[in-house]
Protein backbone atom coordinates (compact mmCIF):
# COMPACT_ATOMS: atom_id res chain seq x y z
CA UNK A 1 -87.32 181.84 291.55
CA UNK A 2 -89.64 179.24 292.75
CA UNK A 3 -90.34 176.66 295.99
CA UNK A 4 -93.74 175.80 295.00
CA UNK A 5 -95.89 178.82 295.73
CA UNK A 6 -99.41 179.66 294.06
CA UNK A 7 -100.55 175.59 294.28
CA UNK A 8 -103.34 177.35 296.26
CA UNK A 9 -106.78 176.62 296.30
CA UNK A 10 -110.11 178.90 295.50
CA UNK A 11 -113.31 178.08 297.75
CA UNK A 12 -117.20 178.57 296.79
CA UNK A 13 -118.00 181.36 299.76
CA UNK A 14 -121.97 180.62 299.30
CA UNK A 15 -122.67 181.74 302.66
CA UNK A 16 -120.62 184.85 302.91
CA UNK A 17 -121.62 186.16 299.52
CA UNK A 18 -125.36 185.84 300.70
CA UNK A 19 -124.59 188.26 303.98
CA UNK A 20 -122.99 191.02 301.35
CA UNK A 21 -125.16 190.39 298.32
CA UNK A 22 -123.64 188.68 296.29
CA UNK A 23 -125.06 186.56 293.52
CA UNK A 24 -124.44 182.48 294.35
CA UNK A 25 -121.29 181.74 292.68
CA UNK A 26 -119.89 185.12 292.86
CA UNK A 27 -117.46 184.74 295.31
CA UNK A 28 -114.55 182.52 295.65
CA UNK A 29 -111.77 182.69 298.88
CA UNK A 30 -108.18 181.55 298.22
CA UNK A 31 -106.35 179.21 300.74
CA UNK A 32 -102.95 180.40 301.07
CA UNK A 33 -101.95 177.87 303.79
CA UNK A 34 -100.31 175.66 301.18
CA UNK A 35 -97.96 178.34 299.90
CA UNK A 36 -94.54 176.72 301.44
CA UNK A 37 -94.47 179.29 304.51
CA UNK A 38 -97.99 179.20 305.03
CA UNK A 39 -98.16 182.61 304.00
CA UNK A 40 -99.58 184.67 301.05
CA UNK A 41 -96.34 186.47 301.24
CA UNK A 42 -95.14 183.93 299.02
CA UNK A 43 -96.57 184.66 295.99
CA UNK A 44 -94.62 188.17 296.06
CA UNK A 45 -91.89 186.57 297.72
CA UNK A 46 -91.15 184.53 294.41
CA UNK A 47 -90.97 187.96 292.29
CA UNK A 48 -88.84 189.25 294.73
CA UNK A 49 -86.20 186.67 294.82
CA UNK A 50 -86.44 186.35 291.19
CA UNK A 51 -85.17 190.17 291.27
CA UNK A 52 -82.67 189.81 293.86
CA UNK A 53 -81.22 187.22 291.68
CA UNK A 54 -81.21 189.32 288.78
CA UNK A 55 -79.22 192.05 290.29
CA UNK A 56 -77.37 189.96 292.26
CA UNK A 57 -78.14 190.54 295.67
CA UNK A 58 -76.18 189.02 298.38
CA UNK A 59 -78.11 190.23 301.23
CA UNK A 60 -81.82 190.76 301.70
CA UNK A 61 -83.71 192.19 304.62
CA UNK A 62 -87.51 193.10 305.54
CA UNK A 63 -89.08 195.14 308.62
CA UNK A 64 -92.21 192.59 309.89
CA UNK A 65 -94.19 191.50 312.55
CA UNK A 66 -94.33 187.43 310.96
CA UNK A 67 -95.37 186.68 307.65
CA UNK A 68 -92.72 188.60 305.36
CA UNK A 69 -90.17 187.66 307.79
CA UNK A 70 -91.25 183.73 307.69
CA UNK A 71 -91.45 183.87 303.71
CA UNK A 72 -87.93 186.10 303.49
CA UNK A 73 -86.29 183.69 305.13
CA UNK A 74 -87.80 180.47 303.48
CA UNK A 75 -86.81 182.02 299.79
CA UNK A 76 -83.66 183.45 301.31
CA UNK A 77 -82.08 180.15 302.59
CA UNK A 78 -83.15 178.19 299.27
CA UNK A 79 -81.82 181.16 297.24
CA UNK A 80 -78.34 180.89 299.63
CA UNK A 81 -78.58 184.47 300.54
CA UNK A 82 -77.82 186.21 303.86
CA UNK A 83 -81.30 187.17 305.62
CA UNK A 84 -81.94 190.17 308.11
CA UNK A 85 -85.01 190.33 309.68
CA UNK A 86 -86.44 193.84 312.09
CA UNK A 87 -89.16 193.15 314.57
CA UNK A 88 -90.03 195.35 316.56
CA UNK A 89 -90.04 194.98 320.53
CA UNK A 90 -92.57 192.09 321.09
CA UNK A 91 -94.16 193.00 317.92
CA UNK A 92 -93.92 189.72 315.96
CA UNK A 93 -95.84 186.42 315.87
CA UNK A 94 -93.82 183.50 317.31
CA UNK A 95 -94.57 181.01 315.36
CA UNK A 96 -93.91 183.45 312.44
CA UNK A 97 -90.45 184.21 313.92
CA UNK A 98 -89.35 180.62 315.24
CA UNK A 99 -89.78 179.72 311.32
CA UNK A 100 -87.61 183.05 310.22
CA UNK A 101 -84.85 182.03 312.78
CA UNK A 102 -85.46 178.03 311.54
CA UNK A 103 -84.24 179.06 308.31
CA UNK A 104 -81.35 180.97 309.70
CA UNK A 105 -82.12 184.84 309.00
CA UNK A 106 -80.69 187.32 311.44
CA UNK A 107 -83.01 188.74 313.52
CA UNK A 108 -82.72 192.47 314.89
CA UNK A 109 -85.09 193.75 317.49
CA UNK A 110 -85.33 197.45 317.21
CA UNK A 111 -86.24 199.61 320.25
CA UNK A 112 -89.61 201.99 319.46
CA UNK A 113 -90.83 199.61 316.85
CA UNK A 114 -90.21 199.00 313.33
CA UNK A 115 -90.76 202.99 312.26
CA UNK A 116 -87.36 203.32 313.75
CA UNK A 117 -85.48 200.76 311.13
CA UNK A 118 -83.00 202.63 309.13
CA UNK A 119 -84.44 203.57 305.70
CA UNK A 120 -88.16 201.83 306.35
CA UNK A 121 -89.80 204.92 304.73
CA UNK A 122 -87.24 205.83 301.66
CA UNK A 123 -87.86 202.60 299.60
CA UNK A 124 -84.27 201.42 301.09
CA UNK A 125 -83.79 197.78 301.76
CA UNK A 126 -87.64 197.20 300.95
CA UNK A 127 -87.10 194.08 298.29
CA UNK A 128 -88.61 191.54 300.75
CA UNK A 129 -91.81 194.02 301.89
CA UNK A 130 -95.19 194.06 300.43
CA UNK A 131 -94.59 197.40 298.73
CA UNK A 132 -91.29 196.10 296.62
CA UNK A 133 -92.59 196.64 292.95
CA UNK A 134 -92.41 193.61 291.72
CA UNK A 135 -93.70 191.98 294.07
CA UNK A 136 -96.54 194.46 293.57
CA UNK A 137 -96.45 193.41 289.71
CA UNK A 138 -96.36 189.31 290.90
CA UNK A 139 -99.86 189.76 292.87
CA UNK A 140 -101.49 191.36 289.72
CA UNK A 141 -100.24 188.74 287.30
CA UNK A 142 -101.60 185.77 289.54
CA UNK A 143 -104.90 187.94 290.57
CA UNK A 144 -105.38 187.95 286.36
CA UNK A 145 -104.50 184.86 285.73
CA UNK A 146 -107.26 183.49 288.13
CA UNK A 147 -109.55 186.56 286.70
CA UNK A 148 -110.73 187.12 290.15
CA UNK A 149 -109.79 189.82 291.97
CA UNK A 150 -107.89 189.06 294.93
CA UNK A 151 -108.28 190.88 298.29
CA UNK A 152 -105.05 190.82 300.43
CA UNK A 153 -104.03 192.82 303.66
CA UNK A 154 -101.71 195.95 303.01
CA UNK A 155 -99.89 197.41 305.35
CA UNK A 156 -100.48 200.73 306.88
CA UNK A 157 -97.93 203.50 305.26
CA UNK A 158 -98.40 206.16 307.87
């Protein structure tokens, strides 16, 4: 599944690759703010969906604190899926959350933070987070395809 992710943009980082020694040309950055959330979630979001599809989910859902919930819910409304979204108390970016709810995912707030969601640590209801495999197998498809290795965030496990 598909809304027109990956139309993103590599940059010549001339100056940064000088501070870490890097050859000129050597390193490129990738814009992700023209994924359709604004998010590089989207790339893995696609995968994701594309799965949920497949099996034929009905329901998705995603602990976050703004991106995943803001791409979730973008893929989830064009896929015609019921979203659920856990944030954890005051743990989320609003404008990341204001475009979850825009879509029209539920959103849970869970007391003690998001290591209290049912099932966070089991690999239950993890399709829309970052470790979902593939959404894992997505990233290393585009990262080839643009033969540059990509360097993302990843959230902490522990």
């Amino acid at each position: 599944m598909t809304v027109g992710e990956g139309r993103t943009i590599f940059q010549r980082a001339e100056r940064l690759a000088g501070l870490i020694g890097m050859a000129d040309g050597g390193l490129h950055l990738q814009y992700e703010g023209f994924n359709p959330s604004g998010s590089f979630k989207d790339n893995g979001m696609a995968a994701a969906f594309t799965h949920a599809r497949m099996v034929g989910a009905r329901r998705v859902a995603c602990a976050s604190t703004g991106n995943t919930s803001a791409s979730l819910a973008l893929y989830g409304a064009h896929a015609g899926v019921q979203c659920v979204v856990f944030v954890g108390d005051g743990k989320i970016a609003f404008g990341k959350l204001s475009q979850a709810l825009e879509y029209g995912a539920t959103t849970l707030q869970i007391a003690g933070g998001l290591r209290c969601v049912p099932g966070a640590g089991d690999g239950a209801g993890e399709a829309g987070n970052t470790t979902f495999p593939p959404r894992v197998e997505r990233r290393a498809r585009v990262e080839h395809r643009a033969r540059v290795k990509v360097v993302a965030p990843v959230p902490s496990t522990s």
